[in-house]
PDB file of N, CA and C in Angstrom:
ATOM      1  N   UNK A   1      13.118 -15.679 -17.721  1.00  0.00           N
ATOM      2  CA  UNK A   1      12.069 -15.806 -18.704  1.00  0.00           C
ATOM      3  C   UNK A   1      10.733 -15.920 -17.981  1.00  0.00           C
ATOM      4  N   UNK A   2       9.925 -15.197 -18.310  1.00  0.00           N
ATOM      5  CA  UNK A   2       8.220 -15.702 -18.233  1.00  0.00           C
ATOM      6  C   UNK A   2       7.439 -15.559 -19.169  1.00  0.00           C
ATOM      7  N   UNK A   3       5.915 -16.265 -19.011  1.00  0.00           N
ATOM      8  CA  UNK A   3       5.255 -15.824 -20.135  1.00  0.00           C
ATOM      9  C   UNK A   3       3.948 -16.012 -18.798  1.00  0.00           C
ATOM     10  N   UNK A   4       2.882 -15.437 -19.715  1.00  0.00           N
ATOM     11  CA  UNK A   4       1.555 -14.996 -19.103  1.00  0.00           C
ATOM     12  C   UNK A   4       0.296 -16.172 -19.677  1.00  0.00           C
ATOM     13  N   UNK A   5       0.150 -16.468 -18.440  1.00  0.00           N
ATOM     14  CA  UNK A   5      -1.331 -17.797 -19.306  1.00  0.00           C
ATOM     15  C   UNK A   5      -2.695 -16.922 -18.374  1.00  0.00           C
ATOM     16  N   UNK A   6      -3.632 -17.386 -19.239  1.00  0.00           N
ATOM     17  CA  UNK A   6      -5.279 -17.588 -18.650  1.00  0.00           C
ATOM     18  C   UNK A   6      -5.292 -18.675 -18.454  1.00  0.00           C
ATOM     19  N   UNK A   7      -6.122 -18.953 -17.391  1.00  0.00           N
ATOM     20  CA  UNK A   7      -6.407 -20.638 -16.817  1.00  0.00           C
ATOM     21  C   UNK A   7      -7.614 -20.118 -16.414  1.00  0.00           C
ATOM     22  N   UNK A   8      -8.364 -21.166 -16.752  1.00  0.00           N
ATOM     23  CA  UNK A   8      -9.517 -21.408 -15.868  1.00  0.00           C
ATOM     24  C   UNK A   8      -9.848 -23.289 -15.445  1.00  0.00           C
ATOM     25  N   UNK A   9      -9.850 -23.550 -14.448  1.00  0.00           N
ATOM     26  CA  UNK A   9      -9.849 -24.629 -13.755  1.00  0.00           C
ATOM     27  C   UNK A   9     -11.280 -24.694 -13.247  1.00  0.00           C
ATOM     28  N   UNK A  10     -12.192 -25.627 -13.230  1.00  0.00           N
ATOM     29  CA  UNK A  10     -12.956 -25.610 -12.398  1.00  0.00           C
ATOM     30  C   UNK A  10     -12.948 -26.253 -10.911  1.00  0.00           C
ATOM     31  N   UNK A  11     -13.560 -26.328  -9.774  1.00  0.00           N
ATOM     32  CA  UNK A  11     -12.864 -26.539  -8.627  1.00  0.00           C
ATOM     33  C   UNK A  11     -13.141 -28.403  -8.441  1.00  0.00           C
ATOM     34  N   UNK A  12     -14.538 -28.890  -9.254  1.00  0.00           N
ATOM     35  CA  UNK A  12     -14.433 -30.088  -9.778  1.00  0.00           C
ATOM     36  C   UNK A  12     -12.930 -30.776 -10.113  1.00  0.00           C
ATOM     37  N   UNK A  13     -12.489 -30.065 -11.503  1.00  0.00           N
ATOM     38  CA  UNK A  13     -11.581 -30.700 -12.189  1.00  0.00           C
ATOM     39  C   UNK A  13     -10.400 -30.205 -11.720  1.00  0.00           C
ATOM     40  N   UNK A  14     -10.015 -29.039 -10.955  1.00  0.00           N
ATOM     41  CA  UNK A  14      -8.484 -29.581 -10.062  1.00  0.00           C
ATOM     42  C   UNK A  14      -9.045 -30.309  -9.102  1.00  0.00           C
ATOM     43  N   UNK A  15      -9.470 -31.031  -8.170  1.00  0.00           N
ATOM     44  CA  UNK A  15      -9.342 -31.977  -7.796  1.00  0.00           C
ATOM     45  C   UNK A  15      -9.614 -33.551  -8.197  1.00  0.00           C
ATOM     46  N   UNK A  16     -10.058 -33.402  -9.554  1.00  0.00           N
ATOM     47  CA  UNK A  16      -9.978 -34.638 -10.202  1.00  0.00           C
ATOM     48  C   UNK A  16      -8.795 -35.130 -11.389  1.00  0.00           C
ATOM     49  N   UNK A  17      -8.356 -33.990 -11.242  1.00  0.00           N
ATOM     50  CA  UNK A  17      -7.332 -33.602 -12.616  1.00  0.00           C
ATOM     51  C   UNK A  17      -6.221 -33.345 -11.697  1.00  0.00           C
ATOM     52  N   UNK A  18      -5.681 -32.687 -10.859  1.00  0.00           N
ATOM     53  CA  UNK A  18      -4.251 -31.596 -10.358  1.00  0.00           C
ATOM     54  C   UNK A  18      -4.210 -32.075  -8.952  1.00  0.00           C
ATOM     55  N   UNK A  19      -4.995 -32.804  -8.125  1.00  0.00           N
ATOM     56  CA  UNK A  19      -4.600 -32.597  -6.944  1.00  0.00           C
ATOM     57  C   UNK A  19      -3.403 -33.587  -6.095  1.00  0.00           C
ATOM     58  N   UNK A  20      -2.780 -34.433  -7.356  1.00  0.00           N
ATOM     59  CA  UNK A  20      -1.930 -34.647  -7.021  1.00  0.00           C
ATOM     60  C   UNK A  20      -0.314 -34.567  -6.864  1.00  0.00           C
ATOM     61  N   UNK A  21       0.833 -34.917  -6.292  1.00  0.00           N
ATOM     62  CA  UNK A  21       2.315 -34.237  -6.258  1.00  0.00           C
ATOM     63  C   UNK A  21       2.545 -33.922  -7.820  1.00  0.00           C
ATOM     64  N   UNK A  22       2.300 -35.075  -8.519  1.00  0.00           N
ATOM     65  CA  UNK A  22       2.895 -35.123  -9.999  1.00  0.00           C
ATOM     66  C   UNK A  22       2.085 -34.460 -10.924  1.00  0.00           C
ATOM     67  N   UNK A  23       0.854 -34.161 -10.771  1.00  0.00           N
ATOM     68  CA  UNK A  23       0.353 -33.563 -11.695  1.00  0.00           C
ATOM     69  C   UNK A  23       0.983 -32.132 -12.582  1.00  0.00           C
ATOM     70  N   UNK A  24       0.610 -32.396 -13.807  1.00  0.00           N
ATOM     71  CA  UNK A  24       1.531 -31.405 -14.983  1.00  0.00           C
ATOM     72  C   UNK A  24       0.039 -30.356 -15.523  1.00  0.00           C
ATOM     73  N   UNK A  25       0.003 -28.974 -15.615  1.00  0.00           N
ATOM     74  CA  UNK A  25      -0.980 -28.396 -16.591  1.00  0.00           C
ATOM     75  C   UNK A  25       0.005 -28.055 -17.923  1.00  0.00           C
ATOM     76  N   UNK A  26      -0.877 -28.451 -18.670  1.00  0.00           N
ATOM     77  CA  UNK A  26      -0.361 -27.729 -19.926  1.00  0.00           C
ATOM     78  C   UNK A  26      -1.706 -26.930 -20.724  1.00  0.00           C
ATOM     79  N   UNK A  27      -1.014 -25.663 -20.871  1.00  0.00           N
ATOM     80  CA  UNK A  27      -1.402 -24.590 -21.346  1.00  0.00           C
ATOM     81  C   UNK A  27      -1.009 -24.148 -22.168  1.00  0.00           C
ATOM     82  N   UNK A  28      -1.356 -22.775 -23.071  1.00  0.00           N
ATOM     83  CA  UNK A  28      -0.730 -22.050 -23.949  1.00  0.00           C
ATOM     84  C   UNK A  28      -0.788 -20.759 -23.226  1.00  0.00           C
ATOM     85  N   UNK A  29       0.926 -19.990 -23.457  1.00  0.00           N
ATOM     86  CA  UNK A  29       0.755 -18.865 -23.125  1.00  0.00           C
ATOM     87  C   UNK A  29       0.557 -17.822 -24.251  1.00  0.00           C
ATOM     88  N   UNK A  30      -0.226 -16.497 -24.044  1.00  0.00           N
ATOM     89  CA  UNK A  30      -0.793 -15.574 -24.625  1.00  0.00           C
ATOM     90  C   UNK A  30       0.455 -15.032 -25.869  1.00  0.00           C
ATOM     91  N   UNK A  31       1.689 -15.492 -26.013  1.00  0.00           N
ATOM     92  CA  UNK A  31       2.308 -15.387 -26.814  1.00  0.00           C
ATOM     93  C   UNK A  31       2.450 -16.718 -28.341  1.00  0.00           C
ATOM     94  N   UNK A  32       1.304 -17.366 -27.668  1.00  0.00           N
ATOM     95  CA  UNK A  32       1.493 -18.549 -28.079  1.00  0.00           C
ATOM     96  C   UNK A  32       2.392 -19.954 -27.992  1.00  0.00           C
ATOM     97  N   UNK A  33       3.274 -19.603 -27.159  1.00  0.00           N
ATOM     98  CA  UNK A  33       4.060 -20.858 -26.578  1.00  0.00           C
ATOM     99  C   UNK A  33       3.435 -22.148 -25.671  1.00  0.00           C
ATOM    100  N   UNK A  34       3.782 -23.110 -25.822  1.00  0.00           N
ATOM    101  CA  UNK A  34       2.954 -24.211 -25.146  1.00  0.00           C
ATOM    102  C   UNK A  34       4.110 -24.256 -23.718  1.00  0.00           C
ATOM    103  N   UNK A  35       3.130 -24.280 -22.500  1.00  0.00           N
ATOM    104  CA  UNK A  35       3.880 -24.307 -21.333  1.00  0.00           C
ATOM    105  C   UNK A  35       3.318 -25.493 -20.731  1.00  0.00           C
ATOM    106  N   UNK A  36       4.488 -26.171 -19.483  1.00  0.00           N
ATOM    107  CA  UNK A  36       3.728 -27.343 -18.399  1.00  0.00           C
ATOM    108  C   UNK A  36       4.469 -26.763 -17.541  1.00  0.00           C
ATOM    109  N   UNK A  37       3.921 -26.970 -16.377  1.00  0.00           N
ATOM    110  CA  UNK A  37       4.411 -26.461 -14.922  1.00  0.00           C
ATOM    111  C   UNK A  37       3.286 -27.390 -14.735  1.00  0.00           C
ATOM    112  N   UNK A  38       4.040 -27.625 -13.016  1.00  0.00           N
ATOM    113  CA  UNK A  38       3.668 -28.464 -11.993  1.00  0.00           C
ATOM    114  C   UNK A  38       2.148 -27.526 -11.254  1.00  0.00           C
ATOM    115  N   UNK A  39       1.251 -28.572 -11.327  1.00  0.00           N
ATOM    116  CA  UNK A  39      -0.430 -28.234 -11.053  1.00  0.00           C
ATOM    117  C   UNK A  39       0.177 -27.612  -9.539  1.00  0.00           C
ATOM    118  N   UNK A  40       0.764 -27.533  -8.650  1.00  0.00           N
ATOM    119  CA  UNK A  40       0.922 -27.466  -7.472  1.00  0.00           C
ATOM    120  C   UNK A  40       0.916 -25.893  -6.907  1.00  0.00           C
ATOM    121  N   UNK A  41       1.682 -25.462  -8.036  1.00  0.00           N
ATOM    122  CA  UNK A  41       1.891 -23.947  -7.820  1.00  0.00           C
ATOM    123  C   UNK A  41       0.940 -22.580  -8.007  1.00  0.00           C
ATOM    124  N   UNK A  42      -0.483 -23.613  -8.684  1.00  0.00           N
ATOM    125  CA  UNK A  42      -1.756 -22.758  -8.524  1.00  0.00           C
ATOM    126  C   UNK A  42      -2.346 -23.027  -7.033  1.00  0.00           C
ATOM    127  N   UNK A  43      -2.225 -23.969  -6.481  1.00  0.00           N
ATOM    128  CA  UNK A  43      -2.660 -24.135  -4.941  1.00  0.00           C
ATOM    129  C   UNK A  43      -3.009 -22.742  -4.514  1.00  0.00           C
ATOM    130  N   UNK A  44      -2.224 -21.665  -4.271  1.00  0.00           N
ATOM    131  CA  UNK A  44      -2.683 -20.379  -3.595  1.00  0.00           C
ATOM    132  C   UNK A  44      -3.825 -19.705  -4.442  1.00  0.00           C
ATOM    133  N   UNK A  45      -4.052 -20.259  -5.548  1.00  0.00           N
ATOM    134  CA  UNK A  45      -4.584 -19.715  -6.201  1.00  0.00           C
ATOM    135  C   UNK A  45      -6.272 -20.270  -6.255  1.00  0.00           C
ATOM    136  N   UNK A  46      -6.343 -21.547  -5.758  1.00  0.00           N
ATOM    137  CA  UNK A  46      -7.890 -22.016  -5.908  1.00  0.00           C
ATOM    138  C   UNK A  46      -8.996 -21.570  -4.848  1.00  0.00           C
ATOM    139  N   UNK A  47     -10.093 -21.168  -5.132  1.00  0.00           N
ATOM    140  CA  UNK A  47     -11.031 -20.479  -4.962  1.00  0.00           C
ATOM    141  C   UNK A  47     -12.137 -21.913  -4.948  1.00  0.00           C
ATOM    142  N   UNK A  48     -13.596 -21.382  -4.015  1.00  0.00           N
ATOM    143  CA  UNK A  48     -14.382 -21.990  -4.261  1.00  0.00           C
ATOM    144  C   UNK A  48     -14.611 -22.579  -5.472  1.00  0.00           C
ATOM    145  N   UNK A  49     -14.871 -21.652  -6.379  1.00  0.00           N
ATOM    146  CA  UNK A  49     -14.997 -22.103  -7.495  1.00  0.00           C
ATOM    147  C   UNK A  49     -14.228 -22.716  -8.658  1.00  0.00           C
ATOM    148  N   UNK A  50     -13.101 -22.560  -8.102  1.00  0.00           N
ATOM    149  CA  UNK A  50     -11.384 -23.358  -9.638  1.00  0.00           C
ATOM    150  C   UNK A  50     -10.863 -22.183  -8.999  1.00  0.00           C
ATOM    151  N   UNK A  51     -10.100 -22.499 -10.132  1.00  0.00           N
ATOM    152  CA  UNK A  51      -9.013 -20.853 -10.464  1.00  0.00           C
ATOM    153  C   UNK A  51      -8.952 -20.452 -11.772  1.00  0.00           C
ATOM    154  N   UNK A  52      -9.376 -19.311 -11.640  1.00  0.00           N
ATOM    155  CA  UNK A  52      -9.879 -18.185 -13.076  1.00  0.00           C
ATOM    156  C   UNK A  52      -8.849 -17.107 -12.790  1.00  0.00           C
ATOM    157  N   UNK A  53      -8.171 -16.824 -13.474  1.00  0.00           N
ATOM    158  CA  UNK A  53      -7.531 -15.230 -13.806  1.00  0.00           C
ATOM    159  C   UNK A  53      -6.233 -16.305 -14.833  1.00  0.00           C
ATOM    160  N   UNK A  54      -5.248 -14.607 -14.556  1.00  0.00           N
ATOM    161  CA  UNK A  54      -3.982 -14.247 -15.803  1.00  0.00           C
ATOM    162  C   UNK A  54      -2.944 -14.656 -14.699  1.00  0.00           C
ATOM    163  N   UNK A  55      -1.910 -15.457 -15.009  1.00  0.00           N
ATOM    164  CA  UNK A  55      -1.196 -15.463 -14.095  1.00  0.00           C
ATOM    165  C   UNK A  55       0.552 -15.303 -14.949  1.00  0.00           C
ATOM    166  N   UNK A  56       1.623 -15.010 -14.082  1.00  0.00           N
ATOM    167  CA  UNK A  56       2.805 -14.145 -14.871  1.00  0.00           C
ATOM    168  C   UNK A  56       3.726 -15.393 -14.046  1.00  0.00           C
ATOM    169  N   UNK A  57       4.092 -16.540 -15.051  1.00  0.00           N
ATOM    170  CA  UNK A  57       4.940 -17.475 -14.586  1.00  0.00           C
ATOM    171  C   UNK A  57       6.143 -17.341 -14.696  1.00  0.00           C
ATOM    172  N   UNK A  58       7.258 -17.455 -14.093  1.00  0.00           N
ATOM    173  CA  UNK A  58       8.376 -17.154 -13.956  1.00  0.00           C
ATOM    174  C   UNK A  58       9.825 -18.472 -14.374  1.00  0.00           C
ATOM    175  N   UNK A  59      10.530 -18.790 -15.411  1.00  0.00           N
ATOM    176  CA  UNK A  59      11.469 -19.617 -15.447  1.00  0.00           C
ATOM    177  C   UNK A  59      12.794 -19.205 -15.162  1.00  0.00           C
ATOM    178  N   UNK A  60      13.257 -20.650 -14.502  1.00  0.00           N
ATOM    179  CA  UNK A  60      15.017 -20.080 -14.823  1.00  0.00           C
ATOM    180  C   UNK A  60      15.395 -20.270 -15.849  1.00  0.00           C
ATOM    181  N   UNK A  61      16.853 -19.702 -15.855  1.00  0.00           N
ATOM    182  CA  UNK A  61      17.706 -20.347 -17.409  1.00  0.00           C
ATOM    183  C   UNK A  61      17.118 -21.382 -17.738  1.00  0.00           C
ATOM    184  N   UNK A  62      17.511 -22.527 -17.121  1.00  0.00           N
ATOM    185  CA  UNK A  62      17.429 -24.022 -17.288  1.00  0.00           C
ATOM    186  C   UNK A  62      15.456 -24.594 -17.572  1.00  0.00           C
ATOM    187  N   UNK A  63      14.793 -23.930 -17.531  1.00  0.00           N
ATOM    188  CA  UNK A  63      13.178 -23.765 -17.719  1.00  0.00           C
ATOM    189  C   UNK A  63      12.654 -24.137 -16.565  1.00  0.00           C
ATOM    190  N   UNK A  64      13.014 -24.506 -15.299  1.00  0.00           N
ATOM    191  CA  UNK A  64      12.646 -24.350 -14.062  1.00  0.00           C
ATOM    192  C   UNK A  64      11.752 -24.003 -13.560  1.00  0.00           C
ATOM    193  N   UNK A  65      10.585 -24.285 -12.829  1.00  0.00           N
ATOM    194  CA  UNK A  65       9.707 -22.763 -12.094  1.00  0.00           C
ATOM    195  C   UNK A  65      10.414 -22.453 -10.926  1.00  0.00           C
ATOM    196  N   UNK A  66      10.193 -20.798 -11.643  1.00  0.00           N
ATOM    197  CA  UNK A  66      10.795 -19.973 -10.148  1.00  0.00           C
ATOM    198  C   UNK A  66       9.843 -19.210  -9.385  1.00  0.00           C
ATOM    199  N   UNK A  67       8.769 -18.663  -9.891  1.00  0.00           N
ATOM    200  CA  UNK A  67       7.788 -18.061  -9.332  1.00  0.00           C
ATOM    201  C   UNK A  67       6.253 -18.092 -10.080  1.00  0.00           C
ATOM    202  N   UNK A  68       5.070 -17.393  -9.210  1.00  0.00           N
ATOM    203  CA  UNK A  68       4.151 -17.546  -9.644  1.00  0.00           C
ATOM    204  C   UNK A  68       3.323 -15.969  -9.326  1.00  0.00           C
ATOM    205  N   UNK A  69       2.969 -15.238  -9.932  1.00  0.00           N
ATOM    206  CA  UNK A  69       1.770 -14.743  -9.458  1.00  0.00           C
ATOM    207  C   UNK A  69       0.399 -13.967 -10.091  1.00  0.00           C
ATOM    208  N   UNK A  70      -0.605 -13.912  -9.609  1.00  0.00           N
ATOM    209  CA  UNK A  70      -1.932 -13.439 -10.534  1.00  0.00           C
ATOM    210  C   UNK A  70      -1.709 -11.700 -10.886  1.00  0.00           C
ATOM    211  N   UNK A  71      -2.017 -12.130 -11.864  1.00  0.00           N
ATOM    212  CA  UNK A  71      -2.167 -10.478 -12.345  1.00  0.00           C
ATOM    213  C   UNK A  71      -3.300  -9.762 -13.079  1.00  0.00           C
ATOM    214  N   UNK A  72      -4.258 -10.788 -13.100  1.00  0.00           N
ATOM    215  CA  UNK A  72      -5.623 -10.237 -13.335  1.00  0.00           C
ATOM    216  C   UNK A  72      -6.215 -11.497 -13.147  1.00  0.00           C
ATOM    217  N   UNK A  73      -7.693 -10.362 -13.865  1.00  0.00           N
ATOM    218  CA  UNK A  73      -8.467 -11.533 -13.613  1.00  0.00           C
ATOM    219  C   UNK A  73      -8.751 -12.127 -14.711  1.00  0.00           C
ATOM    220  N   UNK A  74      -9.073 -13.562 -15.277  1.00  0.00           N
ATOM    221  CA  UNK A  74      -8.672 -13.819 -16.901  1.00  0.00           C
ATOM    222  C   UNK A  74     -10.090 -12.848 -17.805  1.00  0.00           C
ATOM    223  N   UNK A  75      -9.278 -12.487 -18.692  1.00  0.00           N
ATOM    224  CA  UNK A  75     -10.643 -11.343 -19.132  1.00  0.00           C
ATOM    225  C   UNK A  75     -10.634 -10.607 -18.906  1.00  0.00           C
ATOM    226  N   UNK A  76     -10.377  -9.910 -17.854  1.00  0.00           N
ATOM    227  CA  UNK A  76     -10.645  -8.432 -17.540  1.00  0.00           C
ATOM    228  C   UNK A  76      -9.389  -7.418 -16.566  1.00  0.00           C
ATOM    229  N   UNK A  77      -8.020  -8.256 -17.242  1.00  0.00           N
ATOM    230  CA  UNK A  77      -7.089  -7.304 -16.660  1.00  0.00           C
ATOM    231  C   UNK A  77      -6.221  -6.559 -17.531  1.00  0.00           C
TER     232      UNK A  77
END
């Protein structure tokens, strides 16, 4: 299973918000489902500025994260 979220983070608020082991985001994905995954697995993903784009999250059976990766940029992919 996956579903596709936009995030935008600013680089302020993941480190005041996500930068720790336990931290949870919860989002909605573009299908409308409410998702949480562990803040940890955007790490490759933060930029000077946050992290902005589309990203294609990956579950197991069991709702697990199994993978992560960007597939646009949020808005314009």
């Amino acid at each position: 299973m996956y579903v596709i979220v936009d995030i935008f983070i600013s680089a302020d608020e993941y480190l005041k918000q996500y930068q720790t082991a336990s931290a949870i985001v919860g989002t909605r994905s573009r299908d409308g489902r409410t998702v949480r995954f562990p803040a940890n697995i955007l790490q490759p993903f933060v930029l000077h500025h946050g992290i902005d784009g589309s990203f294609k999250i990956e579950f197991d059976d069991a709702g697990k994260f199994k993978s992560i990766e960007q597939v646009g940029v949020r808005g314009r992919d």
